[in-house]
PDB file of N, CA and C in Angstrom:
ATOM      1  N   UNK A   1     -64.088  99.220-121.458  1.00  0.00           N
ATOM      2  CA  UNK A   1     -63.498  99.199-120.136  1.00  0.00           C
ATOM      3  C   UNK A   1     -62.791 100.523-119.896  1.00  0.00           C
ATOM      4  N   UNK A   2     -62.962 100.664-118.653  1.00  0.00           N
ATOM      5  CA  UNK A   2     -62.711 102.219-118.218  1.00  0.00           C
ATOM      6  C   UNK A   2     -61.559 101.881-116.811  1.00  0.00           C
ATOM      7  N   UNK A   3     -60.403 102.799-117.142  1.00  0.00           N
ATOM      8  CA  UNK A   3     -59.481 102.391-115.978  1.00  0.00           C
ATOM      9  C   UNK A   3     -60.135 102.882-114.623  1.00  0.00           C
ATOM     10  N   UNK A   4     -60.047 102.499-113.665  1.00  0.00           N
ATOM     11  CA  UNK A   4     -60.971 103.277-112.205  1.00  0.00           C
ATOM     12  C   UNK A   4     -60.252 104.089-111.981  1.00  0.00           C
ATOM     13  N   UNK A   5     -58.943 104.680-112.422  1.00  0.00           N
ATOM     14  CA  UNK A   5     -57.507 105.417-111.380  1.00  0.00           C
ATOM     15  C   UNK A   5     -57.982 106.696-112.493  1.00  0.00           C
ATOM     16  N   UNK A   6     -58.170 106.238-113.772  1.00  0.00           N
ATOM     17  CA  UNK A   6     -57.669 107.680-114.500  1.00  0.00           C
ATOM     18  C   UNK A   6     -58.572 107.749-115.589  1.00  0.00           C
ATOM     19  N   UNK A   7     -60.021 106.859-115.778  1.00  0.00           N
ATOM     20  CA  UNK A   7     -60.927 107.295-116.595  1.00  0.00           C
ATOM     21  C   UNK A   7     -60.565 106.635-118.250  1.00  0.00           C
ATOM     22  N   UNK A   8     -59.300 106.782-118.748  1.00  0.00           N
ATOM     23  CA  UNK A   8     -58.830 106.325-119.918  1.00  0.00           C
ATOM     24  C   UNK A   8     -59.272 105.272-120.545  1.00  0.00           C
ATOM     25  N   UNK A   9     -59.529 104.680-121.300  1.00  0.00           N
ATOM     26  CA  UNK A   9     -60.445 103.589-122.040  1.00  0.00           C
ATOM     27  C   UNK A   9     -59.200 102.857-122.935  1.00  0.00           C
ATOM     28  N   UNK A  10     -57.630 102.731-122.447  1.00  0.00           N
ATOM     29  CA  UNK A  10     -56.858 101.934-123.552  1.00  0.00           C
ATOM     30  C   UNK A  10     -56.214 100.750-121.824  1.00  0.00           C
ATOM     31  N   UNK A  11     -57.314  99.766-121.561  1.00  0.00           N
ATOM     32  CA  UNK A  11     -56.666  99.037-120.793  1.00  0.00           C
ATOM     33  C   UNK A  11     -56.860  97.900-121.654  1.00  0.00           C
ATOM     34  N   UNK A  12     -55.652  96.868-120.849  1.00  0.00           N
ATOM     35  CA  UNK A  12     -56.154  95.611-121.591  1.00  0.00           C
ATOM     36  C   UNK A  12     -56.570  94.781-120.223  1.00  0.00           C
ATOM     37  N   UNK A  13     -57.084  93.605-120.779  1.00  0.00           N
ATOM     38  CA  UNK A  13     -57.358  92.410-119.747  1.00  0.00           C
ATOM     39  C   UNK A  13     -56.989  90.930-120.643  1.00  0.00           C
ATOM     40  N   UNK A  14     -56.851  90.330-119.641  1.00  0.00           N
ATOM     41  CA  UNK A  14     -55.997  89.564-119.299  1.00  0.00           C
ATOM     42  C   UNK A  14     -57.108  88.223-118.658  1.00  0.00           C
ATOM     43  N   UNK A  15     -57.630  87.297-119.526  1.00  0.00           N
ATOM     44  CA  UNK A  15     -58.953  86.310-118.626  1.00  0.00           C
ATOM     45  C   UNK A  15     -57.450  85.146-118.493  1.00  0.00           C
ATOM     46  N   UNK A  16     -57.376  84.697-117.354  1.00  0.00           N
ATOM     47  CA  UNK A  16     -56.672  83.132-117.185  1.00  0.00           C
ATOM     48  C   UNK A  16     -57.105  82.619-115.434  1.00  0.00           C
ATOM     49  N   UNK A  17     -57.008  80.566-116.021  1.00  0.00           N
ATOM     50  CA  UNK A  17     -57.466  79.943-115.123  1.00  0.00           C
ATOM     51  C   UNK A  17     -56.435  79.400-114.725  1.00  0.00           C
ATOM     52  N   UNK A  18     -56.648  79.663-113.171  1.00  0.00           N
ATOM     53  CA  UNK A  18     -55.601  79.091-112.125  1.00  0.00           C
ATOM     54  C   UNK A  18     -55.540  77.529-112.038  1.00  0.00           C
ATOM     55  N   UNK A  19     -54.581  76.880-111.113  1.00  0.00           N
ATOM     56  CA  UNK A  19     -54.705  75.649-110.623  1.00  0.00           C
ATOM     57  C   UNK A  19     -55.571  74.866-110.716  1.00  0.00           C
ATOM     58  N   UNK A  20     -56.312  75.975-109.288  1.00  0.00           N
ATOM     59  CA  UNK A  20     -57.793  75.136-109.137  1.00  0.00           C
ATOM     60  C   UNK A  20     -58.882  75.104-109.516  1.00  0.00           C
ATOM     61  N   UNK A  21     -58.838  75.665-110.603  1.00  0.00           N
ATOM     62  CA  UNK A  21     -59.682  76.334-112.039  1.00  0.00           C
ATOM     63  C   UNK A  21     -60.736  77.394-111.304  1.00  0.00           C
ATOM     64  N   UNK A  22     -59.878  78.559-110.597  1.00  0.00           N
ATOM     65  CA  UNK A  22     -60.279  79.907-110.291  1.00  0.00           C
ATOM     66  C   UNK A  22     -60.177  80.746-111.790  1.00  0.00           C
ATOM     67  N   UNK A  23     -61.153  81.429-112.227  1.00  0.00           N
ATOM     68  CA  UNK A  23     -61.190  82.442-113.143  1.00  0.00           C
ATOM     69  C   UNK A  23     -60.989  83.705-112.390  1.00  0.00           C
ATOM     70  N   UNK A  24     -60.095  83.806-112.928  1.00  0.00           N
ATOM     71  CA  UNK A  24     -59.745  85.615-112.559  1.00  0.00           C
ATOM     72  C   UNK A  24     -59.404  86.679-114.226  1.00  0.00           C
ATOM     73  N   UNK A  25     -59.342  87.537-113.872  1.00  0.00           N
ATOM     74  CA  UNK A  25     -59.320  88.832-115.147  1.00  0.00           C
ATOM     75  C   UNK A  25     -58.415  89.685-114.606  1.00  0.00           C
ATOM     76  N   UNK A  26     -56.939  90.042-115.334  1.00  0.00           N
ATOM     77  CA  UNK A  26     -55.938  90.565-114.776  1.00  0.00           C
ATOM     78  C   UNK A  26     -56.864  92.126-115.888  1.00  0.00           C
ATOM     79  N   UNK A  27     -56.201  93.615-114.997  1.00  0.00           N
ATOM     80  CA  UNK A  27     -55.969  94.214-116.226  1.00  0.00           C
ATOM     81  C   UNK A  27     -54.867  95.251-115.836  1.00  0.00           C
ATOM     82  N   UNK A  28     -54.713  96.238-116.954  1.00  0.00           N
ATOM     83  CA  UNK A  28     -53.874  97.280-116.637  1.00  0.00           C
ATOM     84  C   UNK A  28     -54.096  98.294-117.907  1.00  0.00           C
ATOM     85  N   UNK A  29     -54.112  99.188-117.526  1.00  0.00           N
ATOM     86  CA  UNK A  29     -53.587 100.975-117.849  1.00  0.00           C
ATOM     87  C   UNK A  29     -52.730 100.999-118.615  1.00  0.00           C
ATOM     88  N   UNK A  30     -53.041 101.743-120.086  1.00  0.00           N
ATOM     89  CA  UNK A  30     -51.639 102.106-120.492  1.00  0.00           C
ATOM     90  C   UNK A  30     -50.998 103.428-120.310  1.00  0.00           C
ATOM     91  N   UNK A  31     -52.242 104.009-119.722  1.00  0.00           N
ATOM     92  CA  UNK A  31     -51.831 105.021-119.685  1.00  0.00           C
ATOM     93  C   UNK A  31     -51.018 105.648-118.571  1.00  0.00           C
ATOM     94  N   UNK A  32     -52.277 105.399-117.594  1.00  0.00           N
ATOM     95  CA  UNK A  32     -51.633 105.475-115.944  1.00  0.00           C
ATOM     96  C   UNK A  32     -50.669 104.405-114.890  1.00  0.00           C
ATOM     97  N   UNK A  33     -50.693 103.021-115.802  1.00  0.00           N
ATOM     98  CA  UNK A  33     -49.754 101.908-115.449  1.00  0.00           C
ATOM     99  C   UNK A  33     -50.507 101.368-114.078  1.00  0.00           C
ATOM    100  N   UNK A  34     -52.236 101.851-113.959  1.00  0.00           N
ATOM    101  CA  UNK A  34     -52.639 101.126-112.919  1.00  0.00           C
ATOM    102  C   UNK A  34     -53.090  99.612-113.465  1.00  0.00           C
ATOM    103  N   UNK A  35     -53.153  98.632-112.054  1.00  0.00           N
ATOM    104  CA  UNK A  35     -53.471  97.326-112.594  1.00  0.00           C
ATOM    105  C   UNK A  35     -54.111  97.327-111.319  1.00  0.00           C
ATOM    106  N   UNK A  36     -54.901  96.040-111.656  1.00  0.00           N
ATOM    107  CA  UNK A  36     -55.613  95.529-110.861  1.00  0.00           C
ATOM    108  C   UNK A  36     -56.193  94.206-111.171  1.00  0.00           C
ATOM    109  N   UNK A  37     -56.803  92.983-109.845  1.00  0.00           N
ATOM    110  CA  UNK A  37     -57.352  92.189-110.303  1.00  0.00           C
ATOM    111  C   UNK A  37     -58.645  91.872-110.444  1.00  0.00           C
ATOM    112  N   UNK A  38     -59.544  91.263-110.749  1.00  0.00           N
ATOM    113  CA  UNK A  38     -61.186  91.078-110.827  1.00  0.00           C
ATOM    114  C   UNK A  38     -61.545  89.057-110.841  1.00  0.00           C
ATOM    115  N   UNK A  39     -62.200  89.135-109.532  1.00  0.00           N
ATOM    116  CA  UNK A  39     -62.486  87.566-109.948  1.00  0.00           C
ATOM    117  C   UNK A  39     -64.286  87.395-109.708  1.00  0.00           C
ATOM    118  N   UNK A  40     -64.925  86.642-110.280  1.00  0.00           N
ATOM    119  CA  UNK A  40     -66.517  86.787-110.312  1.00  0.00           C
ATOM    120  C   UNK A  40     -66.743  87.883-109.953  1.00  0.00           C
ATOM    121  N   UNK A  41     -66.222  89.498-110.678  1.00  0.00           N
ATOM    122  CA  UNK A  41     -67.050  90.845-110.451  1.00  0.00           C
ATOM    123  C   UNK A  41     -66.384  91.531-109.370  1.00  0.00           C
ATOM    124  N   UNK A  42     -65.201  91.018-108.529  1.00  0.00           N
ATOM    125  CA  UNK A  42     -65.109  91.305-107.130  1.00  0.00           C
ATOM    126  C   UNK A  42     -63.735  91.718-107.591  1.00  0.00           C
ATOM    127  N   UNK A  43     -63.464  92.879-106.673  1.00  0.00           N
ATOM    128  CA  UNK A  43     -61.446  93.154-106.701  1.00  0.00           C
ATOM    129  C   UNK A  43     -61.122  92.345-106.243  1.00  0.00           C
ATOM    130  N   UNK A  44     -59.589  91.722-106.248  1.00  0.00           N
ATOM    131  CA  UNK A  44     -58.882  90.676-105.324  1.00  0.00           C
ATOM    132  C   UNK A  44     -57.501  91.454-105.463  1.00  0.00           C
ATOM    133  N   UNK A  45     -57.038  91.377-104.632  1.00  0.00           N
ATOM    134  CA  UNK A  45     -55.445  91.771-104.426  1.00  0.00           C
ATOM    135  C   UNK A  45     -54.835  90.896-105.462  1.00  0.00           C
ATOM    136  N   UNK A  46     -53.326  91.354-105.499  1.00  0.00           N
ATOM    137  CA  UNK A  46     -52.388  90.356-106.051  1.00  0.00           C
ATOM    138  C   UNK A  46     -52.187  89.550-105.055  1.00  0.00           C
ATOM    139  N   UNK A  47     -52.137  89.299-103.851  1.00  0.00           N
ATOM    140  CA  UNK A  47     -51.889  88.586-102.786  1.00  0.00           C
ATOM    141  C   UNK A  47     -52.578  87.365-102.831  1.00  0.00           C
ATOM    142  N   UNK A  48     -54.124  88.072-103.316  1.00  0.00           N
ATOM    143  CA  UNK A  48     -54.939  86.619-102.692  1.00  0.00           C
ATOM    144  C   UNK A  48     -54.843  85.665-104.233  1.00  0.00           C
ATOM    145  N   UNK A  49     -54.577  86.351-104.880  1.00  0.00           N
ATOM    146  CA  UNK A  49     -54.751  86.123-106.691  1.00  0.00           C
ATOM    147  C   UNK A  49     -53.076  84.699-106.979  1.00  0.00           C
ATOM    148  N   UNK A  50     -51.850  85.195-105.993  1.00  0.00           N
ATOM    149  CA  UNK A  50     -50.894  84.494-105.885  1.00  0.00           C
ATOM    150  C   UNK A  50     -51.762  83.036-104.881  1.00  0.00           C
ATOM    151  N   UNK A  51     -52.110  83.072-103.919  1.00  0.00           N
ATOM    152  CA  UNK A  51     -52.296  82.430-103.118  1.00  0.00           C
ATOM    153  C   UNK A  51     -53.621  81.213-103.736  1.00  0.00           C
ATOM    154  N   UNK A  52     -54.158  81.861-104.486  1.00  0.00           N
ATOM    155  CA  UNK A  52     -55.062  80.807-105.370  1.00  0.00           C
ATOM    156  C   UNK A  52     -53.809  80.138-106.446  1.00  0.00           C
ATOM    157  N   UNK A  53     -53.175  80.483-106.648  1.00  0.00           N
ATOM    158  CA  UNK A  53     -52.434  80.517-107.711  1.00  0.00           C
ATOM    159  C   UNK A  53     -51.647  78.621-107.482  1.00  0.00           C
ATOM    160  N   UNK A  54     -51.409  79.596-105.716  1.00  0.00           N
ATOM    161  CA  UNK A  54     -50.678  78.523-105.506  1.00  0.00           C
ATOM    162  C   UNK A  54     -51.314  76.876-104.691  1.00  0.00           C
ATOM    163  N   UNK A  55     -52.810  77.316-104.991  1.00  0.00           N
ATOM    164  CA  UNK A  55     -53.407  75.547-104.450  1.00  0.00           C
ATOM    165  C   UNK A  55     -53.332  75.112-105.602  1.00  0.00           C
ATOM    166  N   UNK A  56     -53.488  73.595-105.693  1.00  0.00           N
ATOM    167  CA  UNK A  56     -53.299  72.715-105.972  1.00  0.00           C
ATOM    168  C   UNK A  56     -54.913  71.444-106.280  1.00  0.00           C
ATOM    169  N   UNK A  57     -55.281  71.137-107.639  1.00  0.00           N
ATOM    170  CA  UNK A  57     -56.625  70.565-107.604  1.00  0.00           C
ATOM    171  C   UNK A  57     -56.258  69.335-106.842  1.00  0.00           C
ATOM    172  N   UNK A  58     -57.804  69.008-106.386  1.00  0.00           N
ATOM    173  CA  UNK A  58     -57.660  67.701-105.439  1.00  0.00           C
ATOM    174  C   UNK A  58     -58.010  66.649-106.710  1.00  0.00           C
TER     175      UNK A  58
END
């Protein structure tokens, strides 16, 4: 894994399942302190990543 901001190869990730059993992949930079999120392949904000966070299974 390659950070997108700064090329560096020491990120970690982070796999955890939400609520509503959304898989998402947190990661971050050690170098450059960028983060970001990834859910099925796709960026997601922290916004939308809280907002799954916060439904609830039926």
């Amino acid at each position: 894994m390659h950070c997108p901001n700064c090329g560096a190869r020491d990120v970690i990730q982070i796999q955890q399942k939400l609520p509503d059993e959304t898989e998402v992949h947190f990661y971050s930079c050690h170098k450059c302190e960028e983060k970001w999120w990834d859910r099925d392949g796709k960026l997601v904000s922290l916004s939308e990543v809280l907002e799954l966070a916060r439904k609830q299974n039926s």
